[in-house]
PDB file of N, CA and C in Angstrom:
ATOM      1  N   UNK A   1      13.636  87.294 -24.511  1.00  0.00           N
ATOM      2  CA  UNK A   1      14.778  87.957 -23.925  1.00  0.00           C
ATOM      3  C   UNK A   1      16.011  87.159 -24.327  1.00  0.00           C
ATOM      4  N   UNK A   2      16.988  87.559 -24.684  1.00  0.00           N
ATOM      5  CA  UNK A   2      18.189  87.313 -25.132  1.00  0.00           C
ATOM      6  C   UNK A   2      19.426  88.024 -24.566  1.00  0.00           C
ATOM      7  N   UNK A   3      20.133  86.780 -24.074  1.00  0.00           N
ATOM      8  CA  UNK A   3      21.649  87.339 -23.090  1.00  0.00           C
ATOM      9  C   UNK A   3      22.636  87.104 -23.750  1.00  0.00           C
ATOM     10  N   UNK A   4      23.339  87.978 -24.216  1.00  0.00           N
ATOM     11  CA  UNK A   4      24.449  87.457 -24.716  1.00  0.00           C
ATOM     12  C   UNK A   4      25.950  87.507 -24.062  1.00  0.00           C
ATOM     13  N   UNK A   5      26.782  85.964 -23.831  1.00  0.00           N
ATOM     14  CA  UNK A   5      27.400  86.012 -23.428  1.00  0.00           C
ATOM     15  C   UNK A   5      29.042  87.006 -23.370  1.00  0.00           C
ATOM     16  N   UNK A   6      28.975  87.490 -24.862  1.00  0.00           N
ATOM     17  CA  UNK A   6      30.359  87.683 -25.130  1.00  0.00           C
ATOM     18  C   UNK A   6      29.903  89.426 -24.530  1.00  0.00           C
ATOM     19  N   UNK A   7      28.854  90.179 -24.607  1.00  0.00           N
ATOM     20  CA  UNK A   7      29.054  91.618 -24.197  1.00  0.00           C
ATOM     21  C   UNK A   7      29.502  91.449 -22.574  1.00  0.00           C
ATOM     22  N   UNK A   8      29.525  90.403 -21.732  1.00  0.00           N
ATOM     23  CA  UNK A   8      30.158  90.104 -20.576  1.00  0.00           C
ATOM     24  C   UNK A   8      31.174  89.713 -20.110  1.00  0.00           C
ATOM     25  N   UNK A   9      31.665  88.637 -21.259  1.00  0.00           N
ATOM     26  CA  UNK A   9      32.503  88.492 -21.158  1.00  0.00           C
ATOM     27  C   UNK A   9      33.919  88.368 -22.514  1.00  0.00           C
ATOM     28  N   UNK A  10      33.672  89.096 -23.033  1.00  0.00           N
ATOM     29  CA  UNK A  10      34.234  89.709 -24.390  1.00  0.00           C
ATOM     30  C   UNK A  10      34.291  88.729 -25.435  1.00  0.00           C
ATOM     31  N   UNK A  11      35.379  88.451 -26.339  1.00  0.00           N
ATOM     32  CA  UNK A  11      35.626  87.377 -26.653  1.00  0.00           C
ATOM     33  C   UNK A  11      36.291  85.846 -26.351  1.00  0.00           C
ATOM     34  N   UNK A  12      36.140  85.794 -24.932  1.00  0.00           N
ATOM     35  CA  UNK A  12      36.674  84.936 -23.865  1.00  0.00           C
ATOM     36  C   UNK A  12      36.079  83.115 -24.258  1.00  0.00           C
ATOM     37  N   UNK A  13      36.252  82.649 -24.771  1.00  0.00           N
ATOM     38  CA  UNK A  13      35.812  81.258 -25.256  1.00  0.00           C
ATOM     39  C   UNK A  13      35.646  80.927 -24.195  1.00  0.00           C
ATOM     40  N   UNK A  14      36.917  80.562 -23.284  1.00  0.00           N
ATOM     41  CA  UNK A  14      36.998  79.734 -22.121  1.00  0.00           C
ATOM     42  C   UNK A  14      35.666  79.977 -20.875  1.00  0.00           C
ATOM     43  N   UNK A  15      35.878  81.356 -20.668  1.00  0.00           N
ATOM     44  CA  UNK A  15      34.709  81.682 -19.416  1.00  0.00           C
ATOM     45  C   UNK A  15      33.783  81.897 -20.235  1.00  0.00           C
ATOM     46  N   UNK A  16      33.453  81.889 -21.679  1.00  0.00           N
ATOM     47  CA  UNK A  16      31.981  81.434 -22.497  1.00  0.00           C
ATOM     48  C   UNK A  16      31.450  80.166 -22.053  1.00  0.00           C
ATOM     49  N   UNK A  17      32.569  79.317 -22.393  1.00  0.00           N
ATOM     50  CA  UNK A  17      32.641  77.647 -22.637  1.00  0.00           C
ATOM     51  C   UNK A  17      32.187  77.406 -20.968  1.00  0.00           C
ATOM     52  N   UNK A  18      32.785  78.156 -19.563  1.00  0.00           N
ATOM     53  CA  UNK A  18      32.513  77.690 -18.390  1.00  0.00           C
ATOM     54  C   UNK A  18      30.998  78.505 -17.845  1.00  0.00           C
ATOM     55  N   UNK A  19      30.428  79.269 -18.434  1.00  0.00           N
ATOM     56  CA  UNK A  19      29.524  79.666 -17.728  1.00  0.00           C
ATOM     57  C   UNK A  19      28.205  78.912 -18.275  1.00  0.00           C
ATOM     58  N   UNK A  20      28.383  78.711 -19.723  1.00  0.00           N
ATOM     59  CA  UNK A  20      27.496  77.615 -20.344  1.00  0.00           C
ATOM     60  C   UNK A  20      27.373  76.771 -19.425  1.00  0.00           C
ATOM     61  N   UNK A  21      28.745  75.642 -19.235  1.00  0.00           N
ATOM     62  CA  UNK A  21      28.087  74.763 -18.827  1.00  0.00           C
ATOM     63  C   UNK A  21      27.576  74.769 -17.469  1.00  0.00           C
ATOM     64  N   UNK A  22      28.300  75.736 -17.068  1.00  0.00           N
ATOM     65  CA  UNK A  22      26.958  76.420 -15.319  1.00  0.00           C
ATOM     66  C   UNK A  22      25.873  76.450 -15.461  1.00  0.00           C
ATOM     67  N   UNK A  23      25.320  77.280 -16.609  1.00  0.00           N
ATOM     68  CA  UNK A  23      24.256  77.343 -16.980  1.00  0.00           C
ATOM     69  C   UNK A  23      22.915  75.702 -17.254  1.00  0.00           C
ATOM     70  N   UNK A  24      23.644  75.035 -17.737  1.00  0.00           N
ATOM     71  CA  UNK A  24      23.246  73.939 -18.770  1.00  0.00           C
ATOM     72  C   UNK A  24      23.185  72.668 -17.633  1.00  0.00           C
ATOM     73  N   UNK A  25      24.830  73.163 -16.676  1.00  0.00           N
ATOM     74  CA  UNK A  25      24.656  71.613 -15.410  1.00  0.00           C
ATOM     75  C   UNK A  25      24.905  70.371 -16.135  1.00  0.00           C
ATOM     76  N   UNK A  26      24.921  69.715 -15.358  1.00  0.00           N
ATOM     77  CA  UNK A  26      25.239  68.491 -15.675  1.00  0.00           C
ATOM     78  C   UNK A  26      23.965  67.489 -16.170  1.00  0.00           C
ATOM     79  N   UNK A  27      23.915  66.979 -17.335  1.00  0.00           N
ATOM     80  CA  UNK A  27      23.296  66.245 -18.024  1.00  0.00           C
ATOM     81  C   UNK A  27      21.445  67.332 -17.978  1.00  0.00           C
ATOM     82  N   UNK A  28      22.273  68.320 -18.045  1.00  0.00           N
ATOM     83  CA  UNK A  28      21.117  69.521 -18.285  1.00  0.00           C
ATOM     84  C   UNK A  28      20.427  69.859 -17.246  1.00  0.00           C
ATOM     85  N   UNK A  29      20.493  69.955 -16.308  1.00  0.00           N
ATOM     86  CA  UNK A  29      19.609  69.388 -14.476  1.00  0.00           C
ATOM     87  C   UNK A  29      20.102  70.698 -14.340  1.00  0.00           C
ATOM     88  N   UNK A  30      20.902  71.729 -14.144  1.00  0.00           N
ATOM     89  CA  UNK A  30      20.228  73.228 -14.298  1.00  0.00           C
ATOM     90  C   UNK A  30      19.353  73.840 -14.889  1.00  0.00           C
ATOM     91  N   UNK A  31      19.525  74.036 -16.559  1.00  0.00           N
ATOM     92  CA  UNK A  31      18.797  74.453 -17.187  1.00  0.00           C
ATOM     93  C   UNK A  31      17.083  73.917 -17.065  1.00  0.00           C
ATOM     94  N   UNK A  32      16.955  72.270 -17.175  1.00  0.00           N
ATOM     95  CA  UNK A  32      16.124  71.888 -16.607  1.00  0.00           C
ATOM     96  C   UNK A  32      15.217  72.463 -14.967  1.00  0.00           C
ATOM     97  N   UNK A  33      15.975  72.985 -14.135  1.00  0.00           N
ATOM     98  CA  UNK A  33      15.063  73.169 -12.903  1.00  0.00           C
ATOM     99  C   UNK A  33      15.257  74.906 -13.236  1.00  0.00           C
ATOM    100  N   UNK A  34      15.810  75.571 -13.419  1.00  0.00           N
ATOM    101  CA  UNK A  34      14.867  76.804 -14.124  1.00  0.00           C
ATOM    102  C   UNK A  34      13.903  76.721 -14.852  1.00  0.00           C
ATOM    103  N   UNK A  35      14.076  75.831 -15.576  1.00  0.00           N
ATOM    104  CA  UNK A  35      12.856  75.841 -16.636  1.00  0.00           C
ATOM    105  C   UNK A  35      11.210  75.526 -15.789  1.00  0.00           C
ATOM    106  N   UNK A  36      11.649  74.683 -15.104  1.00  0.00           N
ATOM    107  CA  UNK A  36      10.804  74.093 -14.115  1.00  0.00           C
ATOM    108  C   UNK A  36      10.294  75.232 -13.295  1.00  0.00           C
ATOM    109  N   UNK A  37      11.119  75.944 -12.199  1.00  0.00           N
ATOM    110  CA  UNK A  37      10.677  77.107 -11.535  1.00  0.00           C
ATOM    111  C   UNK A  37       9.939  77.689 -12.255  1.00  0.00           C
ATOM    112  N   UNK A  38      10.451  78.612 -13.287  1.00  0.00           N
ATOM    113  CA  UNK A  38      10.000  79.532 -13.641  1.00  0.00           C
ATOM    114  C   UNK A  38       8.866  79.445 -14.823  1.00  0.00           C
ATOM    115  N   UNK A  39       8.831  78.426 -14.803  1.00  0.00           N
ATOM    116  CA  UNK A  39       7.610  78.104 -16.270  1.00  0.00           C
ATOM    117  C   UNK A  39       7.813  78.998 -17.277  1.00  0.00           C
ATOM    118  N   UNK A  40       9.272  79.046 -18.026  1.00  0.00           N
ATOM    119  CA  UNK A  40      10.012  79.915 -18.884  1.00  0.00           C
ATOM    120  C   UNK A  40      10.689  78.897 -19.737  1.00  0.00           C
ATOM    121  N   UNK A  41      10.955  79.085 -21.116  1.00  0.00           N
ATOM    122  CA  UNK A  41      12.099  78.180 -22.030  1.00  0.00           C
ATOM    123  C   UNK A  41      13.391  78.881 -21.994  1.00  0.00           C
ATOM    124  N   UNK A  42      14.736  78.053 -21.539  1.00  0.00           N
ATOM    125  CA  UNK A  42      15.893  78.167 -21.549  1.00  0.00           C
ATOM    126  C   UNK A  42      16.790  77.948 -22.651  1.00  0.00           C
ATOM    127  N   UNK A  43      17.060  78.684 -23.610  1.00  0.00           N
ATOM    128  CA  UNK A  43      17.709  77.687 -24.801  1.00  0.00           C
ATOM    129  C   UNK A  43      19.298  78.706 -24.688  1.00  0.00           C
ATOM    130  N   UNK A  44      20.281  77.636 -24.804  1.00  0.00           N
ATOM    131  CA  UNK A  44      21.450  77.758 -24.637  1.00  0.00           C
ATOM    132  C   UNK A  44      22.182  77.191 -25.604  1.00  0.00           C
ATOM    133  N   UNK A  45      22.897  78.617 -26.616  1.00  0.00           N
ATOM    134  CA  UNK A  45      23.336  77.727 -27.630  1.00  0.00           C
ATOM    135  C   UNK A  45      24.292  79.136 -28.429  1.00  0.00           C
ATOM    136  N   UNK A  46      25.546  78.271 -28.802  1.00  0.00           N
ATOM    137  CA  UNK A  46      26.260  79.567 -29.222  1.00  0.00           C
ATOM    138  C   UNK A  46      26.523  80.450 -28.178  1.00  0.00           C
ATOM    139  N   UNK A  47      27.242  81.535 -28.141  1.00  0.00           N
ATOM    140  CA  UNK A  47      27.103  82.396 -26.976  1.00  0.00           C
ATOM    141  C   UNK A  47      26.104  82.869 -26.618  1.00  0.00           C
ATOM    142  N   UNK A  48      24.816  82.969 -27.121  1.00  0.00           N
ATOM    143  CA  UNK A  48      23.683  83.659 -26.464  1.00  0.00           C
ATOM    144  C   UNK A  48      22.801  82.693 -25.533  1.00  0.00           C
ATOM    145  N   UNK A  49      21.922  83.239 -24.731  1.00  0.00           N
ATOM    146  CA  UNK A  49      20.941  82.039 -24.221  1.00  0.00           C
ATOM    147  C   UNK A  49      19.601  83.198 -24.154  1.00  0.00           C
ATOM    148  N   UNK A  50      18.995  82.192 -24.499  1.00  0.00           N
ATOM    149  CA  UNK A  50      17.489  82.923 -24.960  1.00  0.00           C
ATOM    150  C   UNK A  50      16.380  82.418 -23.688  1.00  0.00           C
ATOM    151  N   UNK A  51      15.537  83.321 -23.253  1.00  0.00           N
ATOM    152  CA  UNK A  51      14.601  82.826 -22.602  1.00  0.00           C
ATOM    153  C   UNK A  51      13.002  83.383 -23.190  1.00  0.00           C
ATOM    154  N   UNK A  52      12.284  82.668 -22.916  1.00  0.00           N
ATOM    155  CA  UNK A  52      10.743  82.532 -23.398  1.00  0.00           C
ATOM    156  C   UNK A  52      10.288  82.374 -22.428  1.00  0.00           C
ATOM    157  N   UNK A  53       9.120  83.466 -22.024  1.00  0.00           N
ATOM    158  CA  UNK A  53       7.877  83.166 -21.271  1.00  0.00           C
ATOM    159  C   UNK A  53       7.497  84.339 -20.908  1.00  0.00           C
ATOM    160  N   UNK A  54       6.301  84.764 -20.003  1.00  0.00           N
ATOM    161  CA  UNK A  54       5.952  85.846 -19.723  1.00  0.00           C
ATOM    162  C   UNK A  54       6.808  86.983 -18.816  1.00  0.00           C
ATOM    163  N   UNK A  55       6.914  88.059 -18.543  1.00  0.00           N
ATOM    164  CA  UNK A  55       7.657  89.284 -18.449  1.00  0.00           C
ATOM    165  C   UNK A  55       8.765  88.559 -17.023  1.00  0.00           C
ATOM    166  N   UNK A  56       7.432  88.277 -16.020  1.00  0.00           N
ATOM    167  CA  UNK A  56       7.651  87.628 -14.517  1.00  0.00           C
ATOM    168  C   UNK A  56       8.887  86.542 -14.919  1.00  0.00           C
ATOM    169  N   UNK A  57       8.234  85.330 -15.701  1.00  0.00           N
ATOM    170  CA  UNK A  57       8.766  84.399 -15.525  1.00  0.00           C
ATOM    171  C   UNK A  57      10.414  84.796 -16.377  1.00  0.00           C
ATOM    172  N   UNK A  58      10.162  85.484 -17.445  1.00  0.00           N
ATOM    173  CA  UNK A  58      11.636  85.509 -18.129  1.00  0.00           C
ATOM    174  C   UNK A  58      12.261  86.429 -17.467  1.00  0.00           C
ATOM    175  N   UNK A  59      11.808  87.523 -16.064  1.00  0.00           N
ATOM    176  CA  UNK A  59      12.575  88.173 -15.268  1.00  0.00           C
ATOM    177  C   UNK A  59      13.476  86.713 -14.316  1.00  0.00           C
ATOM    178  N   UNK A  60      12.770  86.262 -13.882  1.00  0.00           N
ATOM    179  CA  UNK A  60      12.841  85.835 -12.873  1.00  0.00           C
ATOM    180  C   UNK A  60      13.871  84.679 -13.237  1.00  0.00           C
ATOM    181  N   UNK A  61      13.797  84.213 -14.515  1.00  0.00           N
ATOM    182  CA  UNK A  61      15.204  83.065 -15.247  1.00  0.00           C
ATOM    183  C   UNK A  61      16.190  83.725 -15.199  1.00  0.00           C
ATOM    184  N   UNK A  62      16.012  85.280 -15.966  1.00  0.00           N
ATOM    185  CA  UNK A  62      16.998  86.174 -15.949  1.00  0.00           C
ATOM    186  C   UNK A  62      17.967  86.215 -14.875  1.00  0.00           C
ATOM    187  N   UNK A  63      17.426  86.531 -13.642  1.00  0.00           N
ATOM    188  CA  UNK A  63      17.802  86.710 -12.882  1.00  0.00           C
ATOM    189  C   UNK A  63      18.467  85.372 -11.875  1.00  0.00           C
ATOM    190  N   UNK A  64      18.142  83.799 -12.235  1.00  0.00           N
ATOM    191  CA  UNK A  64      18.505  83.277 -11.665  1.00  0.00           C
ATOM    192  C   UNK A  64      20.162  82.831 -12.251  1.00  0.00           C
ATOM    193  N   UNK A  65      19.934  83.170 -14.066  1.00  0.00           N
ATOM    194  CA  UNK A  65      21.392  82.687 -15.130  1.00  0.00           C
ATOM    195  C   UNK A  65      22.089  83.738 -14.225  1.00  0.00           C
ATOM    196  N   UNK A  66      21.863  85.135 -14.233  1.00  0.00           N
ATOM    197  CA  UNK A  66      22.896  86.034 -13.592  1.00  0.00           C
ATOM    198  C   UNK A  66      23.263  85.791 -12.455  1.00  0.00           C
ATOM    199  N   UNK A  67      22.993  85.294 -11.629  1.00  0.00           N
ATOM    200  CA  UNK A  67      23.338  84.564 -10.151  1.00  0.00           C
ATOM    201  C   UNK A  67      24.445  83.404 -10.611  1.00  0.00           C
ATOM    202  N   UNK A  68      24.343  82.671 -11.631  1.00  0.00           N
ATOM    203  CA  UNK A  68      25.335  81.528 -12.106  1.00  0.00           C
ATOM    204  C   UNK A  68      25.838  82.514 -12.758  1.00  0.00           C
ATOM    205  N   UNK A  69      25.984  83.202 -13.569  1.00  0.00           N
ATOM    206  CA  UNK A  69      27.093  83.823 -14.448  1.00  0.00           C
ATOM    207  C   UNK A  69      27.902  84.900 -13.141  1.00  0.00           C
ATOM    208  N   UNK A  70      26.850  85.540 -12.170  1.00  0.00           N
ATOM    209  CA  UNK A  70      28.206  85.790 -11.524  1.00  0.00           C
ATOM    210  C   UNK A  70      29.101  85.194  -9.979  1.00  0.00           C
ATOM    211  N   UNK A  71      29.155  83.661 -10.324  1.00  0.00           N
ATOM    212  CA  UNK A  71      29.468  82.658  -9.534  1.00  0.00           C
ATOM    213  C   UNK A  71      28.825  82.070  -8.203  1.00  0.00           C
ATOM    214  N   UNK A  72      27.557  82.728  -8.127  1.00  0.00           N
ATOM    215  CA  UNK A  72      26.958  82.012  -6.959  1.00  0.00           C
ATOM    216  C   UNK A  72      26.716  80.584  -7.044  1.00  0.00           C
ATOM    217  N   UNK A  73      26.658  79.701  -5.652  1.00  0.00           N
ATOM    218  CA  UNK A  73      26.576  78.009  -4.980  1.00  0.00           C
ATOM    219  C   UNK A  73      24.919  77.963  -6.150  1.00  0.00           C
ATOM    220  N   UNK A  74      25.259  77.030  -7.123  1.00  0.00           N
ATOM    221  CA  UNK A  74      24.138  76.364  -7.483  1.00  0.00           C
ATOM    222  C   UNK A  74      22.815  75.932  -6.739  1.00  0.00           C
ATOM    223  N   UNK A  75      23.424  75.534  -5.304  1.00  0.00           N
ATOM    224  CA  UNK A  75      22.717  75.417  -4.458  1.00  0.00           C
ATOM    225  C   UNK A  75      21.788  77.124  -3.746  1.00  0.00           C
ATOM    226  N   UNK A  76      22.003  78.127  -4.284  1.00  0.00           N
ATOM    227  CA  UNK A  76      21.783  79.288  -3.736  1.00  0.00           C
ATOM    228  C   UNK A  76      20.813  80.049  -4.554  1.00  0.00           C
ATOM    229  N   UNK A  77      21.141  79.428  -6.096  1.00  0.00           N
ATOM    230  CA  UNK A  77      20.400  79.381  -7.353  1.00  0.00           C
ATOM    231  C   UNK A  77      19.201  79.130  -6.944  1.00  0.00           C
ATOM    232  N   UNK A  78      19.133  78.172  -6.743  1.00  0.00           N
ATOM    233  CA  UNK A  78      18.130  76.770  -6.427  1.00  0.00           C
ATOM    234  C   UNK A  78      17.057  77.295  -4.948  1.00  0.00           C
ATOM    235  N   UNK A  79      17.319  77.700  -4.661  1.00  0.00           N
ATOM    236  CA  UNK A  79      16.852  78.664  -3.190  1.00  0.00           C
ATOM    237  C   UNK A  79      15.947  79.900  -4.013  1.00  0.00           C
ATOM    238  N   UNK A  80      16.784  80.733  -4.275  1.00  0.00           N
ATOM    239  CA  UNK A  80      16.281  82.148  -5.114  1.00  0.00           C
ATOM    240  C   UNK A  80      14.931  81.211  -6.080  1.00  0.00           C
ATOM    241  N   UNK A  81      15.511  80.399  -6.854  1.00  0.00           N
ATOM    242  CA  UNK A  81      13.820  80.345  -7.499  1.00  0.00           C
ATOM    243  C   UNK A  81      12.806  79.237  -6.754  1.00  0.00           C
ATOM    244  N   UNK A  82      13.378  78.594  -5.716  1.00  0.00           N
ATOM    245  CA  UNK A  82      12.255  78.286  -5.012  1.00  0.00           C
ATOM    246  C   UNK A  82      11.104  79.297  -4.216  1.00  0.00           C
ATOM    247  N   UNK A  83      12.176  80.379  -3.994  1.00  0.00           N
ATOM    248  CA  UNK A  83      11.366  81.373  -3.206  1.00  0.00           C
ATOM    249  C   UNK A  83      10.075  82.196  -3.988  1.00  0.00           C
ATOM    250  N   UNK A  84      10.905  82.499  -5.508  1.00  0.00           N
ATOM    251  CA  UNK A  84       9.973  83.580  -6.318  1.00  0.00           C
ATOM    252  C   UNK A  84       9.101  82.263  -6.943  1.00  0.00           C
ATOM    253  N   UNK A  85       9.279  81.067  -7.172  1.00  0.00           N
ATOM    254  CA  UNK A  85       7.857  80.283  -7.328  1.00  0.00           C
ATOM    255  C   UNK A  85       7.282  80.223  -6.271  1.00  0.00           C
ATOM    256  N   UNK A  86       7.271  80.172  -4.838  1.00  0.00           N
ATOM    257  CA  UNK A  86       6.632  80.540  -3.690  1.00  0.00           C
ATOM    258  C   UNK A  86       5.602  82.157  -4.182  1.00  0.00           C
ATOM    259  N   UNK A  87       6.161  83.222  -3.955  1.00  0.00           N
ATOM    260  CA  UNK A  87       6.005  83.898  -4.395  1.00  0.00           C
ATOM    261  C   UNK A  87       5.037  84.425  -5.555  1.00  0.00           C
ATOM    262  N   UNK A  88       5.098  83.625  -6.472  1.00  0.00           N
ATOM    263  CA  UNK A  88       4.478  83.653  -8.009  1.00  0.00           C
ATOM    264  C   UNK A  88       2.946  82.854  -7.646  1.00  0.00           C
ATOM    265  N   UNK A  89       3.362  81.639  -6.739  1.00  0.00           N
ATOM    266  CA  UNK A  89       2.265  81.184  -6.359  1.00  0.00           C
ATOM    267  C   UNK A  89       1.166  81.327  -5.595  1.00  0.00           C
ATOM    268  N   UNK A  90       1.753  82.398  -4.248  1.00  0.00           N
ATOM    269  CA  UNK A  90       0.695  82.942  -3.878  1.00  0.00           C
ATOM    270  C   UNK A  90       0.221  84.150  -3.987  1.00  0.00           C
ATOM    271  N   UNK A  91       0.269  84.703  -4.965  1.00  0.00           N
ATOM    272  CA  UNK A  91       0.513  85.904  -6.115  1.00  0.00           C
ATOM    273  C   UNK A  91      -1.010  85.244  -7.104  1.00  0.00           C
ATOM    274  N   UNK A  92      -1.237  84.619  -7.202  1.00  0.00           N
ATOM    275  CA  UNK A  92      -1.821  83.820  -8.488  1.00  0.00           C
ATOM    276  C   UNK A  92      -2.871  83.405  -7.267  1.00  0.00           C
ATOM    277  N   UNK A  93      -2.540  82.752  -5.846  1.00  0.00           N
ATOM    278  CA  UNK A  93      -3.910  82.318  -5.325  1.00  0.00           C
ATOM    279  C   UNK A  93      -5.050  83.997  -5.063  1.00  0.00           C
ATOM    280  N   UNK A  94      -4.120  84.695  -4.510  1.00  0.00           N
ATOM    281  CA  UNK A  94      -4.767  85.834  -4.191  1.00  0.00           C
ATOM    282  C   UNK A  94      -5.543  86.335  -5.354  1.00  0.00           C
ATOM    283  N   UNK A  95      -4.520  86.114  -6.470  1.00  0.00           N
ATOM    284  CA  UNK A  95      -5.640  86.471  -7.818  1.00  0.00           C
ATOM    285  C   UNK A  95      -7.344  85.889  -7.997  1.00  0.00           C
ATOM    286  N   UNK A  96      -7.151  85.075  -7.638  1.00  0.00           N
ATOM    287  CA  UNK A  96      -7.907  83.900  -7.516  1.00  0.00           C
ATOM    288  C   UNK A  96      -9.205  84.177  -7.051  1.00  0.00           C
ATOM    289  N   UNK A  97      -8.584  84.260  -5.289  1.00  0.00           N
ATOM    290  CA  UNK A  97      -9.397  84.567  -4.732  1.00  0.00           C
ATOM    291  C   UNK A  97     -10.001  85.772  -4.256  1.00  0.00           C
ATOM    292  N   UNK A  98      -9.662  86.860  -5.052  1.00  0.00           N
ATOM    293  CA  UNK A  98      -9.875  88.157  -5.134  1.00  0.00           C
ATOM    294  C   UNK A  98     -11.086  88.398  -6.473  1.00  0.00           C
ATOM    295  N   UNK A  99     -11.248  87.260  -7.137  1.00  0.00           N
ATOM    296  CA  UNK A  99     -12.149  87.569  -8.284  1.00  0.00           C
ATOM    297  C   UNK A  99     -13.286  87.395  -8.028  1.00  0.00           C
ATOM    298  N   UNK A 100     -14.072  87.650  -9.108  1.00  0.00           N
ATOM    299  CA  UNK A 100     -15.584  88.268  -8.685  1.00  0.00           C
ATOM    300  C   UNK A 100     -16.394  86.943  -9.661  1.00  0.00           C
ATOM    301  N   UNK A 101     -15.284  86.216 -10.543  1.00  0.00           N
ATOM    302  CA  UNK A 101     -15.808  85.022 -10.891  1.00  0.00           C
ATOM    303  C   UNK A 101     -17.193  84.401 -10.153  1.00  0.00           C
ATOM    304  N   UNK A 102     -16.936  84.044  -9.236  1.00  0.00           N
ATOM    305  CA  UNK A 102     -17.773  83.256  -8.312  1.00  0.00           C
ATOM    306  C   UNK A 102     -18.048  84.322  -7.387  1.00  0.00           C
ATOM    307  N   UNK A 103     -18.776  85.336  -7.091  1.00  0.00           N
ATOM    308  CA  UNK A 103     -19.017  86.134  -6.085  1.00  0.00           C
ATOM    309  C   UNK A 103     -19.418  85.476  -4.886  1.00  0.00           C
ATOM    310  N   UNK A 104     -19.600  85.626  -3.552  1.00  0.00           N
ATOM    311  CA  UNK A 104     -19.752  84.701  -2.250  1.00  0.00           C
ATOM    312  C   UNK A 104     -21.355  85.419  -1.870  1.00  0.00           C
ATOM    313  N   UNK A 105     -22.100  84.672  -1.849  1.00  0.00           N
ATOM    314  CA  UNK A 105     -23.632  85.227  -1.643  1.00  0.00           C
ATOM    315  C   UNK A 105     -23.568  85.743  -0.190  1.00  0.00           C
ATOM    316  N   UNK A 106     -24.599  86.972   0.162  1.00  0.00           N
ATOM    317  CA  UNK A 106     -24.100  87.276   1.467  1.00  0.00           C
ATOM    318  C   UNK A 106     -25.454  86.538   2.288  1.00  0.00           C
TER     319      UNK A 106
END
């Protein structure tokens, strides 16, 4: 999946140049804890930012850059993907334990 900054914000360098580094954080510690949540690759470079990973996880980055691109508390960011890795995780136990892998003898 690929976002590109300028169909948002036209040819605007400046709010290019400021949403990057929203994106990116300080000494990378945004981009880094998306990456982390969502078990997705973040690459930010030029106006576009690219994400890698499965449908879930590159929704779910998607959706956390658009929360920073349209000015939400970093801190609020940071909430939203704690919740959908909550979410993702017990999503995946139920998988789990819904399989017939190991059937339970009666």
């Amino acid at each position: 999946m690929v976002i590109d900054l300028r169909e948002i914000f036209g040819r605007s360098q400046s709010d290019i140049k400021r949403i990057k580094g929203r994106i990116i954080g300080k000494e990378g510690k945004t981009r880094r804890i998306i990456e982390e949540m969502t078990e997705a690759f973040v690459s930010v470079y030029g106006h576009s930012i690219a994400i890698i990973g499965s449908i879930e996880q590159a929704e779910t980055a998607r959706e956390a850059i658009s929360l920073l691109v349209k000015g939400s508390l970093h801190a609020t960011v940071y909430r939203y993907l704690q919740r959908k890795r909550r979410e993702l995780k017990k999503r995946r136990l139920e998988l789990w334990e819904g399989s017939t892998l190991f059937p339970e003898e009666a």
